[in-house]
N, C-alpha and C. Protein backbone atom coordinates (compact mmCIF):
# COMPACT_ATOMS: atom_id res chain seq x y z
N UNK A 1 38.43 63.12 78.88
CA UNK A 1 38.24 64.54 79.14
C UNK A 1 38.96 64.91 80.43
N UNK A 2 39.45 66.21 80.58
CA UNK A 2 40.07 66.58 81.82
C UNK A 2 39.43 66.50 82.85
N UNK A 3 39.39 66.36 84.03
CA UNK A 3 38.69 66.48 85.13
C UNK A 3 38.84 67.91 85.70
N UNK A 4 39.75 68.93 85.40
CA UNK A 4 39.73 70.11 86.01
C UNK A 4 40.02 70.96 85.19
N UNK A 5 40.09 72.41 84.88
CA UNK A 5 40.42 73.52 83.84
C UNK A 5 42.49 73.77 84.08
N UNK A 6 42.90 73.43 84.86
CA UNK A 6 44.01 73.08 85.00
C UNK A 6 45.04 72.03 84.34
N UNK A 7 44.08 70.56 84.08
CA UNK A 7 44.60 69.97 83.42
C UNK A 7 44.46 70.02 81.79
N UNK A 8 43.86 70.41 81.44
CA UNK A 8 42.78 70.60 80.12
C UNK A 8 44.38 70.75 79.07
N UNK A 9 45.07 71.28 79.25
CA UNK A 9 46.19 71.69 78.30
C UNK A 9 47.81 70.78 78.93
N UNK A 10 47.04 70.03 79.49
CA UNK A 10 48.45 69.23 80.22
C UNK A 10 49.25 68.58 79.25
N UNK A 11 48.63 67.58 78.22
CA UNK A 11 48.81 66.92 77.23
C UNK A 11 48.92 67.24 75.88
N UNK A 12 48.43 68.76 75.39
CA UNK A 12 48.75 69.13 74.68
C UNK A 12 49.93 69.49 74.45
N UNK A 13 50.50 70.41 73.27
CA UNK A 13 51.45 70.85 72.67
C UNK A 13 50.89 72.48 72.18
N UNK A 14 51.95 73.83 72.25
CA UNK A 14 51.13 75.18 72.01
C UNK A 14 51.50 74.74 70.25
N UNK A 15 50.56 75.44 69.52
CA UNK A 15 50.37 75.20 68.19
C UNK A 15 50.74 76.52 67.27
N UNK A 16 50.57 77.62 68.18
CA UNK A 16 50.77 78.88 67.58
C UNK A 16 50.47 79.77 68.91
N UNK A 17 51.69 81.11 68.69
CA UNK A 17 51.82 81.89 69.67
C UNK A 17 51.48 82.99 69.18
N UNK A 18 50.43 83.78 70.00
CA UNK A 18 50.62 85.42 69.37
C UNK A 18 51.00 86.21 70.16
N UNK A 19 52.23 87.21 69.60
CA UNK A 19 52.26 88.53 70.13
C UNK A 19 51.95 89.84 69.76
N UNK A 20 51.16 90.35 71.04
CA UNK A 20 50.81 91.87 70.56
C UNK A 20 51.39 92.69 71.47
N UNK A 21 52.45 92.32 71.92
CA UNK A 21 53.14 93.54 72.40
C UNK A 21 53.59 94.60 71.23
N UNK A 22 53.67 95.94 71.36
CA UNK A 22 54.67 96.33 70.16
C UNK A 22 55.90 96.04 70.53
N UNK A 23 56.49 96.50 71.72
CA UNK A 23 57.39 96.41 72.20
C UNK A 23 58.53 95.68 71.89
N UNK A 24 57.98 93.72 71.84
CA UNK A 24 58.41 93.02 71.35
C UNK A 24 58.21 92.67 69.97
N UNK A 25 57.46 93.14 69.17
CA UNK A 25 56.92 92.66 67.50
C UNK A 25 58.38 93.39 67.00
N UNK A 26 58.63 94.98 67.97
CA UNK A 26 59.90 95.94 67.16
C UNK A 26 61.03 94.97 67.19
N UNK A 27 61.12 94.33 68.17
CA UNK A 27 62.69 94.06 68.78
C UNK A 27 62.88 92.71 67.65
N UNK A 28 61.77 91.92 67.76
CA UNK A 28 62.07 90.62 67.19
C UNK A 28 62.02 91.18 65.45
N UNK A 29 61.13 92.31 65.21
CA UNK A 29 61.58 92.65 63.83
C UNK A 29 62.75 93.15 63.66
N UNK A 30 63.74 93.81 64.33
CA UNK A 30 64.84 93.97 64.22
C UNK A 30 65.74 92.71 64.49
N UNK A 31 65.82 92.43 65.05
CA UNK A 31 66.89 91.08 65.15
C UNK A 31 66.45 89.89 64.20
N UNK A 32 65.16 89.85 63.43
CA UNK A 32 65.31 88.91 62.60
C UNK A 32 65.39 89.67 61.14
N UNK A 33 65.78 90.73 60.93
CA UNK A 33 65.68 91.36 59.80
C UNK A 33 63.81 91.19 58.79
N UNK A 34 62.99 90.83 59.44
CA UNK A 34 61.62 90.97 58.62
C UNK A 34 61.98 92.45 57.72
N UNK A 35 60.83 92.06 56.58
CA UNK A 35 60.29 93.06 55.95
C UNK A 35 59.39 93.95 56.66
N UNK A 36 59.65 95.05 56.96
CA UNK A 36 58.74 95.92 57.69
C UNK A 36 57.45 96.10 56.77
N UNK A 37 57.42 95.83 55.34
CA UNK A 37 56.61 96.45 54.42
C UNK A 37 54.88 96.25 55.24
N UNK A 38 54.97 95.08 55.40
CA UNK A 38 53.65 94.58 56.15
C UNK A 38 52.75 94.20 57.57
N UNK A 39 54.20 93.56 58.15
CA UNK A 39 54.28 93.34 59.44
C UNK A 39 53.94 93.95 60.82
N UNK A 40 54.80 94.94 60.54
CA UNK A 40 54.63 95.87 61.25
C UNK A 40 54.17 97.25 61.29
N UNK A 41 52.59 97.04 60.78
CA UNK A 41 51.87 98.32 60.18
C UNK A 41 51.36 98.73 61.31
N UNK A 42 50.78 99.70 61.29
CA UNK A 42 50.29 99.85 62.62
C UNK A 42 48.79 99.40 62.69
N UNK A 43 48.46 99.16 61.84
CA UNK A 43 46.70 97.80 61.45
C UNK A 43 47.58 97.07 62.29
N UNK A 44 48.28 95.94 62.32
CA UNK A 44 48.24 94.71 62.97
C UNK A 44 48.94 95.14 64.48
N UNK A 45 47.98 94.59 65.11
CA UNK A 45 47.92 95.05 66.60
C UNK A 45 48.55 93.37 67.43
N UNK A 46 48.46 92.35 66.27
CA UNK A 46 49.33 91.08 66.66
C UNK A 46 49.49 90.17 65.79
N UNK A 47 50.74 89.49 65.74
CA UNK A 47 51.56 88.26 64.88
C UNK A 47 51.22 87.10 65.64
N UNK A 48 51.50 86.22 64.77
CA UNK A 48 50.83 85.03 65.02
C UNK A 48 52.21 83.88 65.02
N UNK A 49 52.55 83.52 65.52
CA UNK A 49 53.76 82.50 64.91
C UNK A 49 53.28 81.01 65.18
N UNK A 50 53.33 79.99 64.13
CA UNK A 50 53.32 78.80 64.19
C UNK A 50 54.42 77.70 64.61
N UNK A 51 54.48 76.72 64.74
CA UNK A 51 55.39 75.55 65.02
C UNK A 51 56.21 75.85 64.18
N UNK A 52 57.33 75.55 63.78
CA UNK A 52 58.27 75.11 64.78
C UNK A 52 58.75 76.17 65.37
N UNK A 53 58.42 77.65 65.75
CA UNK A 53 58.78 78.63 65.92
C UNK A 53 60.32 78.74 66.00
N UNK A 54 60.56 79.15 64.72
CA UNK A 54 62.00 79.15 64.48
C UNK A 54 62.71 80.52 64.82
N UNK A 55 61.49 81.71 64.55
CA UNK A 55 61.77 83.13 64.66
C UNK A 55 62.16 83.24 65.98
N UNK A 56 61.67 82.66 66.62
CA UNK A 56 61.27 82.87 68.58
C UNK A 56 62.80 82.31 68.84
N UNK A 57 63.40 80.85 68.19
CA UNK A 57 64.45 80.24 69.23
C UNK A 57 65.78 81.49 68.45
N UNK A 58 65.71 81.33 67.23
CA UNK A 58 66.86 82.36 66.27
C UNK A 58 67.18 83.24 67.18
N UNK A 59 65.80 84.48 67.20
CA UNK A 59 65.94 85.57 68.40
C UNK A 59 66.11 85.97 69.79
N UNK A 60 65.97 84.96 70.21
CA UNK A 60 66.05 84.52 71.51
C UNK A 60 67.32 85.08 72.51
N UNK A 61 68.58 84.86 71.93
CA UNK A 61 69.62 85.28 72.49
C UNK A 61 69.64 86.89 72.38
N UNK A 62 69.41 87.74 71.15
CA UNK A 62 69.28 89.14 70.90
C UNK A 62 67.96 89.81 71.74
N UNK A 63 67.21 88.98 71.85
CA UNK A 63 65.71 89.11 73.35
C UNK A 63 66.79 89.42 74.50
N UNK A 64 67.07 88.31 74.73
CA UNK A 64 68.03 88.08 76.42
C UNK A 64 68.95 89.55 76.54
N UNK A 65 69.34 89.38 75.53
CA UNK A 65 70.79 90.97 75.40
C UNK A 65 69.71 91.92 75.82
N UNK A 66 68.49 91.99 74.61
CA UNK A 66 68.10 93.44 75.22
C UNK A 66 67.11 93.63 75.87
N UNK A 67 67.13 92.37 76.99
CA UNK A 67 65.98 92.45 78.38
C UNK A 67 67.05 92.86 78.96
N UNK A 68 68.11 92.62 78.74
CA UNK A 68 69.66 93.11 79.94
C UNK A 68 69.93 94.25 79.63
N UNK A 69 69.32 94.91 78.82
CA UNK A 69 69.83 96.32 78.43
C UNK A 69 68.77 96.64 79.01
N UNK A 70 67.80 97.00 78.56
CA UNK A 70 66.64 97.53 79.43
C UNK A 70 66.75 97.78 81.05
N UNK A 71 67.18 96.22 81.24
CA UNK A 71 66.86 96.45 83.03
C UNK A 71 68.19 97.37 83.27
N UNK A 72 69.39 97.02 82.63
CA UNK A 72 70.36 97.88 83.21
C UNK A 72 69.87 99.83 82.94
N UNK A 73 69.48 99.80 81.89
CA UNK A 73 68.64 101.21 81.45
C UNK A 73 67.96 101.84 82.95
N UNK A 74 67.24 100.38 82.96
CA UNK A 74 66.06 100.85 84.20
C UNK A 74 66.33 101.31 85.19
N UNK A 75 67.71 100.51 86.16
CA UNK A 75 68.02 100.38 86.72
C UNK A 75 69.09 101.93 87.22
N UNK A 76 69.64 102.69 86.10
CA UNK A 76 70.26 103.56 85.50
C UNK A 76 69.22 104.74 86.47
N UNK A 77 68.27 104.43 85.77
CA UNK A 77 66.87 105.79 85.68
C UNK A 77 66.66 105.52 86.84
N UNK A 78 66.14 104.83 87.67
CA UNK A 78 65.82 104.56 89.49
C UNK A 78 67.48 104.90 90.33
N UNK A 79 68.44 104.94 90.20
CA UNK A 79 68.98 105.23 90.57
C UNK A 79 70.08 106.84 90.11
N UNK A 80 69.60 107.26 89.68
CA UNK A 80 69.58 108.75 88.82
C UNK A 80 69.09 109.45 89.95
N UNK A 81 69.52 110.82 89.37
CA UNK A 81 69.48 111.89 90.82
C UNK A 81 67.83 112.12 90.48
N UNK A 82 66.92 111.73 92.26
CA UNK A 82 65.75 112.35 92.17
C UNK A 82 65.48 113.73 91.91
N UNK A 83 63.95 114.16 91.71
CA UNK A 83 64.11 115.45 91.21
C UNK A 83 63.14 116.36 92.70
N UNK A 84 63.11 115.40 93.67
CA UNK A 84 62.86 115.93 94.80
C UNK A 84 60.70 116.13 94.88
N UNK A 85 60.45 116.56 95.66
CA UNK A 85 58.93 116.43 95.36
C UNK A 85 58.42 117.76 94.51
N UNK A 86 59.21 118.68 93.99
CA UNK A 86 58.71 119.33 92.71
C UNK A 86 58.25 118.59 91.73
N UNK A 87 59.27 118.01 91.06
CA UNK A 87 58.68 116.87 90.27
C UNK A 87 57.85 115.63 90.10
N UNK A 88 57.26 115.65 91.34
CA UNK A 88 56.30 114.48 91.38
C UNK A 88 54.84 114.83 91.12
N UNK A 89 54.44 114.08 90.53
CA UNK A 89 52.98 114.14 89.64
C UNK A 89 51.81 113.03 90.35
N UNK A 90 50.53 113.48 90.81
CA UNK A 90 49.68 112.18 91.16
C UNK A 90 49.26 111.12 90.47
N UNK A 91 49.52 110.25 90.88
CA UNK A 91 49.23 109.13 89.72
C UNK A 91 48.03 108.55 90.07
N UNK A 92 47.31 108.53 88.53
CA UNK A 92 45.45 107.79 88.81
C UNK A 92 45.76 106.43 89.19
N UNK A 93 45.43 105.74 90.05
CA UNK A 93 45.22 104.59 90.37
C UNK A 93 44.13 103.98 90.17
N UNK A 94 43.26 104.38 89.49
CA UNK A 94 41.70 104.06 88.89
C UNK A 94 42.04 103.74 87.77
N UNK A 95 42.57 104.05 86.89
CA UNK A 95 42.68 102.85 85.77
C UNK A 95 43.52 102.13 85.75
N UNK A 96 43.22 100.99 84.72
CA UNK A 96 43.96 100.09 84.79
C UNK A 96 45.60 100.15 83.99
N UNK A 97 46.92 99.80 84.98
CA UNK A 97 47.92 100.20 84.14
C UNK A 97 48.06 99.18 83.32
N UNK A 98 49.29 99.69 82.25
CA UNK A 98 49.50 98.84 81.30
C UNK A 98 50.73 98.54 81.67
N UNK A 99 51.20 97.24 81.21
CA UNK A 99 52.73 96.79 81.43
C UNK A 99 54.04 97.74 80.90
N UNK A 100 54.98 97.94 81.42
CA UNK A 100 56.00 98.89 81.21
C UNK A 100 56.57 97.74 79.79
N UNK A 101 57.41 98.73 79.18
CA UNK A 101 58.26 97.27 77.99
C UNK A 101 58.96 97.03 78.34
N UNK A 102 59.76 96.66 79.79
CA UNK A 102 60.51 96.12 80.43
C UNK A 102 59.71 94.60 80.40
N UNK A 103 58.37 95.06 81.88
CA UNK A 103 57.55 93.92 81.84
C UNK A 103 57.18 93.05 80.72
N UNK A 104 57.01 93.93 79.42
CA UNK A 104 56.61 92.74 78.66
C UNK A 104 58.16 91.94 77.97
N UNK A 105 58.98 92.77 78.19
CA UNK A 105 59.99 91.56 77.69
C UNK A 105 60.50 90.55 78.19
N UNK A 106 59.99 90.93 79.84
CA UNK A 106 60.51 89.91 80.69
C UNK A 106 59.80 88.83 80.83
N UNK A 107 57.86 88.88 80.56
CA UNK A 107 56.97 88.34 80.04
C UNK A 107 57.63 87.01 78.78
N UNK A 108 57.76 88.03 77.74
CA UNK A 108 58.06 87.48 76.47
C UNK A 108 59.42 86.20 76.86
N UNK A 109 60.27 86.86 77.57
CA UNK A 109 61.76 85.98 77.83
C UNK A 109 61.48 84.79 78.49
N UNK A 110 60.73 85.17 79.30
CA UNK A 110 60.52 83.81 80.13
C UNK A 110 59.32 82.76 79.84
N UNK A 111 58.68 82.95 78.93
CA UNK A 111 57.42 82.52 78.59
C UNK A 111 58.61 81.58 77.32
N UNK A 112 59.54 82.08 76.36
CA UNK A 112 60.18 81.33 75.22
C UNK A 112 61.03 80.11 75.73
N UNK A 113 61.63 80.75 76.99
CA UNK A 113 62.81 79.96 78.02
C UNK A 113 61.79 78.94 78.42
N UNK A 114 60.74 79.07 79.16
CA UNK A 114 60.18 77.70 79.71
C UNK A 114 59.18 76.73 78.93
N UNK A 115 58.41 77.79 78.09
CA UNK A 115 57.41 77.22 76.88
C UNK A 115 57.80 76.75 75.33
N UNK A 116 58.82 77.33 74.86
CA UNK A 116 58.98 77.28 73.55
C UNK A 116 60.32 76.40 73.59
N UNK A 117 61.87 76.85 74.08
CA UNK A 117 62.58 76.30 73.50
C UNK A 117 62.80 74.81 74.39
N UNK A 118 62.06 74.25 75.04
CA UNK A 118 62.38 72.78 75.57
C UNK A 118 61.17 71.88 74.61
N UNK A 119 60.54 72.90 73.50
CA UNK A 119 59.92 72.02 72.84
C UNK A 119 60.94 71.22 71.88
């Protein structure tokens, strides 16, 4: 048995990955050509992928392209003419935010790069 909650998964292997980003369910349904018929209904709130995750390494390079599009996007929009303090709106800081789909692709990219494809 492990001696700490740290080691507990040292020796294992991941068995199945889920994602519920939409963000990423769209992108990887587009670059792997899926059937939209089912997949991507708006009922399933997350996919499940098993070993040998073949979908994940296939897509992987078309991920990378369009985490680089995004940030360059992003990057585009932050450096775009401000609209001065007319346009600024208060933002609630009492709830909790949600990840931009930048964040989650960058999530998703680097989680396949260090977890999935050196399996």
């Amino acid at each position: 048995m492990a001696s700490s909650p740290e080691e507990l998964g040292e020796r294992r292997k991941i068995q199945r990955v889920r994602i519920r980003s939409p963000t990423v369910l769209n992108l990887l349904a587009d670059l792997s050509s899926w059937d939209e018929s089912d997949l991507l209904e708006a009922t399933n709130d997350a996919i499940v992928f098993g070993r040998p995750f073949r979908t994940l390494e296939y897509c992987h390079a078309g991920m990378k392209k369009k985490l680089a599009e995004m940030r360059a996007a992003e990057l585009w929009v932050d450096n775009g003419p401000s609209e001065g303090a007319e346009g600024e709106q208060a933002v609630d800081t009492s709830a909790p935010s949600r990840p931009t789909p930048l964040e989650e692709m960058e999530v998703y990219v680097d989680f396949v790069e260090n977890m999935i494809l050196p399996l």
